[in-house]
C-alpha atoms as a PDB file:
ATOM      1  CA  UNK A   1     -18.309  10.218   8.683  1.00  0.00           C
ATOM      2  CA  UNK A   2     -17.745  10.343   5.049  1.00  0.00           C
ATOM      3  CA  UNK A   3     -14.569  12.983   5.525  1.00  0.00           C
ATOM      4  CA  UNK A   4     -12.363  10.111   6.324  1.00  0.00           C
ATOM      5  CA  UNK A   5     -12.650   8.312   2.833  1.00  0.00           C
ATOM      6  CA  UNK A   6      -9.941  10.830   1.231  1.00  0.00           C
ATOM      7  CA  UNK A   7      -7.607  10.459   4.049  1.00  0.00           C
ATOM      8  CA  UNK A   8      -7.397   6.999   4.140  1.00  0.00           C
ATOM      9  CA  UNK A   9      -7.383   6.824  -0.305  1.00  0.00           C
ATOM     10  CA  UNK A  10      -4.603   8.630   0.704  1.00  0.00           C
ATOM     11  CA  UNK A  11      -3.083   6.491   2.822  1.00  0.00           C
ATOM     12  CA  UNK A  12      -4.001   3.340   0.821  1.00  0.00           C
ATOM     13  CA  UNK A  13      -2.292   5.418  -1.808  1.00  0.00           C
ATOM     14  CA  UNK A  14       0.852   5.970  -0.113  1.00  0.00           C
ATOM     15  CA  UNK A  15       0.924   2.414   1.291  1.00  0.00           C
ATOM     16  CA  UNK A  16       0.312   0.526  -2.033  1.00  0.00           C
ATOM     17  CA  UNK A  17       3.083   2.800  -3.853  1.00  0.00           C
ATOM     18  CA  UNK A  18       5.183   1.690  -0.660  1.00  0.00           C
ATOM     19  CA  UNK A  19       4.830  -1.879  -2.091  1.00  0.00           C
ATOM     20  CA  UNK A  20       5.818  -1.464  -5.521  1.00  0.00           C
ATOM     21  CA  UNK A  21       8.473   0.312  -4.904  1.00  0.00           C
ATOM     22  CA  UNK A  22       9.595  -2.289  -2.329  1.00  0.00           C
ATOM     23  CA  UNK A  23       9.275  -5.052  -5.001  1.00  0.00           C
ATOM     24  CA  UNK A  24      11.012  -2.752  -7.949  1.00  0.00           C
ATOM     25  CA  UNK A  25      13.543  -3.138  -5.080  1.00  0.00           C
ATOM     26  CA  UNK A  26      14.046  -6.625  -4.514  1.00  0.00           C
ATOM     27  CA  UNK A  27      13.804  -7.514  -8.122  1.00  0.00           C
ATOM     28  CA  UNK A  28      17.295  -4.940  -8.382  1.00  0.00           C
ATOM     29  CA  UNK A  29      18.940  -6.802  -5.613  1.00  0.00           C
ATOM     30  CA  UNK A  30      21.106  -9.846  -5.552  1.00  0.00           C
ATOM     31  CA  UNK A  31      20.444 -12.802  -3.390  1.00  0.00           C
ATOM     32  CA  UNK A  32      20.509 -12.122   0.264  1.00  0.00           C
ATOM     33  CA  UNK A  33      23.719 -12.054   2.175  1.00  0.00           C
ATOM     34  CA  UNK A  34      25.802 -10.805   5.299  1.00  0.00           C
ATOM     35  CA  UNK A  35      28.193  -8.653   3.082  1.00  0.00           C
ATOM     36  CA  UNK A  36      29.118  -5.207   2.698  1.00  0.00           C
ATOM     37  CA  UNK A  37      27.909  -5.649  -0.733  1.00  0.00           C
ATOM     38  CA  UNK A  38      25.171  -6.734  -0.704  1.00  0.00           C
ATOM     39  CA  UNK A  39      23.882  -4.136   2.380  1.00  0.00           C
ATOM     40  CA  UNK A  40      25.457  -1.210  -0.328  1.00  0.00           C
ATOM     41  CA  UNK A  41      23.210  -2.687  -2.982  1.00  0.00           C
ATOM     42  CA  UNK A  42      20.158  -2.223  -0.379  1.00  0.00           C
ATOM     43  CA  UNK A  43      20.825   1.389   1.082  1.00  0.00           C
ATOM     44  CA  UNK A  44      21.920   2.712  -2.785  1.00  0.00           C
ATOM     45  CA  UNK A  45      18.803   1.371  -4.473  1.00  0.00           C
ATOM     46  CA  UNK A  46      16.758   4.555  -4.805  1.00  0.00           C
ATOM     47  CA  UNK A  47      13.343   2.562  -5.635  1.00  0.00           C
ATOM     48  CA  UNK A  48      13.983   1.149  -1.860  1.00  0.00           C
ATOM     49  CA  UNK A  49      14.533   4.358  -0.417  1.00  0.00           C
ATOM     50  CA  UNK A  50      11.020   5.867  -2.261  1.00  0.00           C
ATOM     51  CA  UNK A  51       9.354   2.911  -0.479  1.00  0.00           C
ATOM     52  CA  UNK A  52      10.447   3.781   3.264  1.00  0.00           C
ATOM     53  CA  UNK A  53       9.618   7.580   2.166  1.00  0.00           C
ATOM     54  CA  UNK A  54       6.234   6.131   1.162  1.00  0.00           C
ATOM     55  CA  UNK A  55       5.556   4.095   4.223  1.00  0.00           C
ATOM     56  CA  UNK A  56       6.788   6.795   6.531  1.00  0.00           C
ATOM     57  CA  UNK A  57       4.180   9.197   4.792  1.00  0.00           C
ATOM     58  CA  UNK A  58       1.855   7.149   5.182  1.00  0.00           C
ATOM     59  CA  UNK A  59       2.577   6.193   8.961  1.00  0.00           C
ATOM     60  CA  UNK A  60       2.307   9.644   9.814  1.00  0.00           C
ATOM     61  CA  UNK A  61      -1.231   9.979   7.790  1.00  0.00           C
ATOM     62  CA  UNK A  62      -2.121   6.341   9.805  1.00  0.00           C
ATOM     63  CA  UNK A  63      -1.579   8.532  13.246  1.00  0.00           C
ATOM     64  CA  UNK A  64      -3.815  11.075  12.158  1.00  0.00           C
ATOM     65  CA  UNK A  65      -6.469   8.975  10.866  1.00  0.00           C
ATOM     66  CA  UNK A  66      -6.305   7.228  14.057  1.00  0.00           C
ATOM     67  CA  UNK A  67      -6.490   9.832  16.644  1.00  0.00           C
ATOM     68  CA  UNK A  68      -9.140  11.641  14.529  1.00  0.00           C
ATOM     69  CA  UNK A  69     -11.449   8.812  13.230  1.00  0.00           C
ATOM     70  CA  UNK A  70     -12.463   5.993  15.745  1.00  0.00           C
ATOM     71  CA  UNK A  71     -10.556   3.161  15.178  1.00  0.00           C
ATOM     72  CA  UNK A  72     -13.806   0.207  14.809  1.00  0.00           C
ATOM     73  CA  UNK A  73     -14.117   2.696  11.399  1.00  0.00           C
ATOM     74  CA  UNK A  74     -10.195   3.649  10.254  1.00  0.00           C
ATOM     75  CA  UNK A  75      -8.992   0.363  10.763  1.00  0.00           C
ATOM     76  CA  UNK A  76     -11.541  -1.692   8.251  1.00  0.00           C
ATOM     77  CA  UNK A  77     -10.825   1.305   5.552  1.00  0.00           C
ATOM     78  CA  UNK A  78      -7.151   0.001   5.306  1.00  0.00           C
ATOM     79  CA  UNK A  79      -8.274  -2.978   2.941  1.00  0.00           C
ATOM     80  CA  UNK A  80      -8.903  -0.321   0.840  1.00  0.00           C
ATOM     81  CA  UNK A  81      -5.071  -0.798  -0.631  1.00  0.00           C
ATOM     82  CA  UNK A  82      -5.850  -4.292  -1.695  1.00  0.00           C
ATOM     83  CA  UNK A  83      -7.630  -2.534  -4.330  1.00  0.00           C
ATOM     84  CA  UNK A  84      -4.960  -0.377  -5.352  1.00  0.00           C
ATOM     85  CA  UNK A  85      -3.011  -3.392  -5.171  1.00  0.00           C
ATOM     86  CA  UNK A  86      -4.762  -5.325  -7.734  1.00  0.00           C
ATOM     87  CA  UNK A  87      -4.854  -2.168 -10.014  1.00  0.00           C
ATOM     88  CA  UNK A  88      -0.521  -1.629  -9.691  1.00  0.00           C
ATOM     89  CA  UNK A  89      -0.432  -5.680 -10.310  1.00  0.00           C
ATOM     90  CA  UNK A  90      -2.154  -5.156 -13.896  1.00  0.00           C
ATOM     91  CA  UNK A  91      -0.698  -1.707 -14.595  1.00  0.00           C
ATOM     92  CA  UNK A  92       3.310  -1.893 -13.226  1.00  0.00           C
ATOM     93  CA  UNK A  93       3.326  -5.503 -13.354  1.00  0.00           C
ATOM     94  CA  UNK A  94       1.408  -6.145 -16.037  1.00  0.00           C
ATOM     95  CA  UNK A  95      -0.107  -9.542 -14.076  1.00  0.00           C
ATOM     96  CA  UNK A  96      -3.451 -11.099 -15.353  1.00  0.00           C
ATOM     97  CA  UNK A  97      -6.638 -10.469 -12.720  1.00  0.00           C
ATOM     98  CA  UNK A  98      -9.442 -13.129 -13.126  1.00  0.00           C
ATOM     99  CA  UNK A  99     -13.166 -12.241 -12.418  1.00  0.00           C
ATOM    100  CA  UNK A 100     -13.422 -13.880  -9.201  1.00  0.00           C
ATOM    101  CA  UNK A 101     -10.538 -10.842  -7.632  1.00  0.00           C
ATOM    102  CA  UNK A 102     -12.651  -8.486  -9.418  1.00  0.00           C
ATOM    103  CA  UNK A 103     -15.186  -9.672  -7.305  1.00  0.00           C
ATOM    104  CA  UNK A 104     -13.375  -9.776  -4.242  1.00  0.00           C
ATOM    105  CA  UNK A 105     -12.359  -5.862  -5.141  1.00  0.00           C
ATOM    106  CA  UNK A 106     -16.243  -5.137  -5.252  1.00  0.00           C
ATOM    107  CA  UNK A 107     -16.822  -6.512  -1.958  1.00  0.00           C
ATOM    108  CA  UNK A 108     -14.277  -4.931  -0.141  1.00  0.00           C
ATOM    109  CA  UNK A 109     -15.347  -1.224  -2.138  1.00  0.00           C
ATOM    110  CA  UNK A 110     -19.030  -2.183  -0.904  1.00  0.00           C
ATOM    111  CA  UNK A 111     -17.791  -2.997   2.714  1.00  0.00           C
ATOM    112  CA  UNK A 112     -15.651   0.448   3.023  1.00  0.00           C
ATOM    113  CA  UNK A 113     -18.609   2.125   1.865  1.00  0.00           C
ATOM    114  CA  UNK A 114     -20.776   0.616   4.520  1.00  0.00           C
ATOM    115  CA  UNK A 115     -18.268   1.353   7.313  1.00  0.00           C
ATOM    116  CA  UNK A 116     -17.639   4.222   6.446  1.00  0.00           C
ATOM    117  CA  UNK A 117     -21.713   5.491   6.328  1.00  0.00           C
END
């Protein structure tokens, strides 16, 4: 069952760009608020809109994984985009990991790996 590893890289892929571009976002924008501004601020922020095109991508490649792989094996795969996570923390947000994440990161590689053998 090793072909769905580079569908759901992918999808981790498309998922963890989702993020950043979410919180690119919401660093942009102004405090919340029910005003026309504010909701113009939101819908003309173009690092928003490449997150929903991000997550929609990758909700359609989620519906494929899912009908093609069983789920006891798709659905564990997923925490593969805590990895990416950590790596667009250091790289885009330039945060500090410590060794103990790095360990968590091997565990859940190790664990995808199993799952998916």
């Amino acid at each position: 069952m090793w072909k769905i590893i580079p569908y759901t890289l992918l999808q981790c892929l498309l998922l963890t760009g989702g993020q950043v571009f979410l919180k690119l976002a919401l660093v942009k924008m102004p405090p919340f608020e029910w005003s026309c501004s504010f909701w113009t601020s939101v819908f003309c922020n173009w690092q928003f809109a490449m997150s929903g095109l991000l997550f929609g991508t990758g909700s359609l490649l989620w519906m494929y994984i899912v009908k093609t792989f069983p789920f006891s094996m798709a659905y564990p795969m997923i925490s593969l985009s805590y990895v990416f996570g950590m790596v667009a923390a250091i790289v885009v947000f330039h945060e500090s990991v410590s060794a103990a994440k790095w360990i968590g990161v091997f565990l859940i590689v190790a664990g995808c790996l199993l799952i998916a053998k």
